[in-house]
C-alpha atoms as a PDB file:
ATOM      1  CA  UNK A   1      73.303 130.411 116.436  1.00  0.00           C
ATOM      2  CA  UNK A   2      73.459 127.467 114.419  1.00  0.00           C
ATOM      3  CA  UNK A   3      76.467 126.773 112.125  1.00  0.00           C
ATOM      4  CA  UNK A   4      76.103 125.102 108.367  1.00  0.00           C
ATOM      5  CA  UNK A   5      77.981 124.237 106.005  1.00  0.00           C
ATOM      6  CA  UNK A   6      77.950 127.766 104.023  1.00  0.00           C
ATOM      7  CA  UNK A   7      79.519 129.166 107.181  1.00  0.00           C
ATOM      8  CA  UNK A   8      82.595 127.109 106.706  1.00  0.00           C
ATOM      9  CA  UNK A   9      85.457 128.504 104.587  1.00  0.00           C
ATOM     10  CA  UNK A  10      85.920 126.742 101.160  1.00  0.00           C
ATOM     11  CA  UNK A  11      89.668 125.757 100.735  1.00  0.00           C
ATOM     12  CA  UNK A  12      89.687 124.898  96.945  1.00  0.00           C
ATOM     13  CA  UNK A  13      93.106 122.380  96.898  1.00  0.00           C
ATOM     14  CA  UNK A  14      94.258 121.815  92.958  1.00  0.00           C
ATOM     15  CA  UNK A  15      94.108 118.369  90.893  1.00  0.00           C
ATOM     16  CA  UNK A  16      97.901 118.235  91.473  1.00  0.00           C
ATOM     17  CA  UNK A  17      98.256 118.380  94.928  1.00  0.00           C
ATOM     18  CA  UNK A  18      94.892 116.286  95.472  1.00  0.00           C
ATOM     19  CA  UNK A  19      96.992 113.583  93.237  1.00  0.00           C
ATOM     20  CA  UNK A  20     100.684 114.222  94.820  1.00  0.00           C
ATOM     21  CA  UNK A  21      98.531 114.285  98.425  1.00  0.00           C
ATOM     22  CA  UNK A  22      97.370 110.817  96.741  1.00  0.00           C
ATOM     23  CA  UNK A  23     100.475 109.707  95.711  1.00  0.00           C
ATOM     24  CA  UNK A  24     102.253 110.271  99.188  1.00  0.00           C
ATOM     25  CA  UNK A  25      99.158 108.360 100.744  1.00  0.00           C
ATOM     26  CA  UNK A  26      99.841 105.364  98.653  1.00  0.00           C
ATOM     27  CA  UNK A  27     103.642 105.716  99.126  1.00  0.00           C
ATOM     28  CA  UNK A  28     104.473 105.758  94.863  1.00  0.00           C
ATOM     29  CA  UNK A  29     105.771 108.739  93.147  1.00  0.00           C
ATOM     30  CA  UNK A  30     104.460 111.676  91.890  1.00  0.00           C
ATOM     31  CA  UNK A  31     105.277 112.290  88.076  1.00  0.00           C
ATOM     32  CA  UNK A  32     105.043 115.517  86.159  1.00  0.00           C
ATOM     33  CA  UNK A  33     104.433 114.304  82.448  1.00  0.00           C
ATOM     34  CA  UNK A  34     105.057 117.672  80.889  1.00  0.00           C
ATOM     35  CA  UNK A  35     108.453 116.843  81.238  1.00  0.00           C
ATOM     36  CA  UNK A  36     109.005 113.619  80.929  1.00  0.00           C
ATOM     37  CA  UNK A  37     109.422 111.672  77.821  1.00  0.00           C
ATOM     38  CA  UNK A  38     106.388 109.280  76.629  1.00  0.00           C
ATOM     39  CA  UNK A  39     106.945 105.852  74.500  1.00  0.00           C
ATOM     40  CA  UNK A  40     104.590 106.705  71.709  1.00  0.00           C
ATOM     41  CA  UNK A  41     105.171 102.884  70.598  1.00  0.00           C
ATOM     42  CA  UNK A  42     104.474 101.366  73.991  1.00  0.00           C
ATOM     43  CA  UNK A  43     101.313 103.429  74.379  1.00  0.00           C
ATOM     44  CA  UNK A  44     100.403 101.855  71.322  1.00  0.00           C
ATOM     45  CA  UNK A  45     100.295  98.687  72.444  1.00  0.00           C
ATOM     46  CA  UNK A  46      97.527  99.384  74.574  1.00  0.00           C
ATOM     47  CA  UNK A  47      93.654 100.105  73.488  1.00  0.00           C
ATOM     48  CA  UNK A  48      92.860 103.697  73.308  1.00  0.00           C
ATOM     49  CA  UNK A  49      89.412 102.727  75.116  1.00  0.00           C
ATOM     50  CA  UNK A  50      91.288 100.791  77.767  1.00  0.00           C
ATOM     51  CA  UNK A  51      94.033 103.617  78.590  1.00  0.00           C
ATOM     52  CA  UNK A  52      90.856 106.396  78.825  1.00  0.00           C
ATOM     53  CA  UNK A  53      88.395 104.471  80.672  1.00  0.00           C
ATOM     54  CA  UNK A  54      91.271 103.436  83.193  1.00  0.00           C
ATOM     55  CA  UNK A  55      92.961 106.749  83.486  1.00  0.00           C
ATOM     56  CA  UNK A  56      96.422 106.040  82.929  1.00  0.00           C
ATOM     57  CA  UNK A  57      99.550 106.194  80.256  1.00  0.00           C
ATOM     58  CA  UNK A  58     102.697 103.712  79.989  1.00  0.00           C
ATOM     59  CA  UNK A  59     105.665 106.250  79.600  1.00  0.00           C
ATOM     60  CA  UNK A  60     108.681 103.551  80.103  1.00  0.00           C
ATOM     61  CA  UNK A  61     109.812 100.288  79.190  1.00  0.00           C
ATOM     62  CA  UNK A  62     112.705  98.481  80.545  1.00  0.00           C
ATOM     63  CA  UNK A  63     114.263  94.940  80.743  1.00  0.00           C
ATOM     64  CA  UNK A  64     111.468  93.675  83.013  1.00  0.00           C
ATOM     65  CA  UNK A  65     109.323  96.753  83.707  1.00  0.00           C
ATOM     66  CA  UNK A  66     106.988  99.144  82.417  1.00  0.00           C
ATOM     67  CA  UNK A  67     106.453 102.714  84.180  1.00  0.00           C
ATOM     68  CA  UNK A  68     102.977 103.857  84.223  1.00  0.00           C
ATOM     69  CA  UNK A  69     101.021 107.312  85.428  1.00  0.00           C
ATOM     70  CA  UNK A  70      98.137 106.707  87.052  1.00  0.00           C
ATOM     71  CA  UNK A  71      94.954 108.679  88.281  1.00  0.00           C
ATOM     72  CA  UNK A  72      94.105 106.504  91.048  1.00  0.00           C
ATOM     73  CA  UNK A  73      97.096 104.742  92.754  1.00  0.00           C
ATOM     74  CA  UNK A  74      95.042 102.487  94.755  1.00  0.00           C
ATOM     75  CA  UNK A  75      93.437 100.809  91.114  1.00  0.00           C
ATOM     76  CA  UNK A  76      95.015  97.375  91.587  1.00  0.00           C
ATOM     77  CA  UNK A  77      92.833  95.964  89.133  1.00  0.00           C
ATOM     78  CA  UNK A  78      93.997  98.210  86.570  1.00  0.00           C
ATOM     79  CA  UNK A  79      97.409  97.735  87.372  1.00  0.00           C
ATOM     80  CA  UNK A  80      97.251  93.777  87.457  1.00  0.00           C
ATOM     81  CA  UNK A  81      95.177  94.094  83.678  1.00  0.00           C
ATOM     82  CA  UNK A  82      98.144  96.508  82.537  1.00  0.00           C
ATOM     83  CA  UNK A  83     100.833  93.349  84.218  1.00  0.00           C
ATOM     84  CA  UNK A  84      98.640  90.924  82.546  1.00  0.00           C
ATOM     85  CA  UNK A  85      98.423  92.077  79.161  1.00  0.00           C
ATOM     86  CA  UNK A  86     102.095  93.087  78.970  1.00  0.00           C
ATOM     87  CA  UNK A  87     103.548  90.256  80.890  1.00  0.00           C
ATOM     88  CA  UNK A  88     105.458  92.615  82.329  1.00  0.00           C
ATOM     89  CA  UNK A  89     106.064  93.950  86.293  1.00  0.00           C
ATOM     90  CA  UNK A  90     104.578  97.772  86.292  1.00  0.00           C
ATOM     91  CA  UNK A  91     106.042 100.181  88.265  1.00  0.00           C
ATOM     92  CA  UNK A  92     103.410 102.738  89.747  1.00  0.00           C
ATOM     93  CA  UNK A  93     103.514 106.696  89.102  1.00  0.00           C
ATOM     94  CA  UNK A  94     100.570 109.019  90.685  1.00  0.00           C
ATOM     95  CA  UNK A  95      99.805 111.938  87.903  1.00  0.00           C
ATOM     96  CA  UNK A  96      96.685 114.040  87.255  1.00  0.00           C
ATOM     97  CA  UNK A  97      93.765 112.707  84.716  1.00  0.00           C
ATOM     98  CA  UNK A  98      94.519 116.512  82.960  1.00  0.00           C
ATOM     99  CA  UNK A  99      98.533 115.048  82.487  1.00  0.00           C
ATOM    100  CA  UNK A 100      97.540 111.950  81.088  1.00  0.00           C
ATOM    101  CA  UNK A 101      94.649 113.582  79.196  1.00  0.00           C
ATOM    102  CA  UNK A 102      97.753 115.402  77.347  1.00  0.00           C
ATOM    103  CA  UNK A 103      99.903 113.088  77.306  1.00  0.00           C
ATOM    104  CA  UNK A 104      97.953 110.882  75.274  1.00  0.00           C
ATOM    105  CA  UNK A 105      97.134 113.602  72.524  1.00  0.00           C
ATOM    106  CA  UNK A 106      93.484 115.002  73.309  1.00  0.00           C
ATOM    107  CA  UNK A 107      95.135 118.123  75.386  1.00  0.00           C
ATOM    108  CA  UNK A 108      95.246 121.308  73.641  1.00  0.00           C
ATOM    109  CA  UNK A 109      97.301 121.307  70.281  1.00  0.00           C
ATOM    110  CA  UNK A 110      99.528 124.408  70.948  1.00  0.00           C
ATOM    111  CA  UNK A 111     100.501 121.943  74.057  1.00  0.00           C
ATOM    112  CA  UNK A 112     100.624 119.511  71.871  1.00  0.00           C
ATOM    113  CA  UNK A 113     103.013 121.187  69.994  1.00  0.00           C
ATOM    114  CA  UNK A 114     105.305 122.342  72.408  1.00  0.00           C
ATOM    115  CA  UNK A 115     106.011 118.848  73.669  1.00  0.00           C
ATOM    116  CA  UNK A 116     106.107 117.371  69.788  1.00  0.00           C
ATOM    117  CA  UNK A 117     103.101 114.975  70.363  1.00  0.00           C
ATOM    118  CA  UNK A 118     100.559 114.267  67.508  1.00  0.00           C
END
C-alpha cells in the first residue's frame, strides 16, 4: 500500500519554539518581550510602517548600541536599514511576530494593560 502525506502524523510545533528553534539556528538570542522593558521613545524614532512591514521592535539603547527583536534573524537587510538610519551598531534578538505585534501596541488591550503600554 501506498503511503501519502495524510498518513503521516502532524506534529503542530508553536510560533515560539519555531522562532527560539530560529534563533539557535542563527546563533542570537531568544527574547521574551512580555517581560522585558520597551523604549517607548526609541520605538518612536522609527516609522510605524517600517517597524510592521519589517517585523521587528527596538527595546534598548546604549552608548553605541541598540537591541532589537526580530521575526526573521537572517533579515540582514533589515538590520543594516535599522544600523543605517540610527547610526548605530544593532544587536540582534529572535522573538515571535505575536511579541512584537504586542509590544508595539496592536495586541489585546487587557495585555496592554497589564504591561502599562498605550
Amino acid at each position: 500500500m501506498k503511503k501519502t502525506n495524510k498518513d503521516s502524523p502532524k506534529i503542530n510545533i508553536s510560533e515560539e519554539e519555531k522562532t527560539k528553534q530560529l534563533a539557535k539556528r542563527y546563533n542570537v538570542p531568544y527574547i521574551d518581550l512580555s517581560s522585558s522593558p520597551i523604549d517607548r521613545e526609541l520605538v518612536q524614532s522609527f516609522p510605524a510602517d517600517f517597524l510592521h512591514r519589517s517585523n521587528f521592535i527596538p527595546f534598548e539603547k546604549n552608548e553605541n548600541t541598540v537591541k532589537i527583536a526580530i521575526a526573521d534573524p537572517s533579515d540582514i537587510a533589515t538590520i543594516d536599514a535599522i544600523e543605517s538610519h540610527l547610526g548605530m551598531e544593532v544587536e540582534v534578538y529572535a522573538t515571535t511576530r505575536r511579541a512584537i505585534h504586542e509590544a508595539s501596541g496592536h495586541g489585546s488591550s487587557k495585555r496592554r494593560a497589564s504591561r502599562g503600554i498605550s
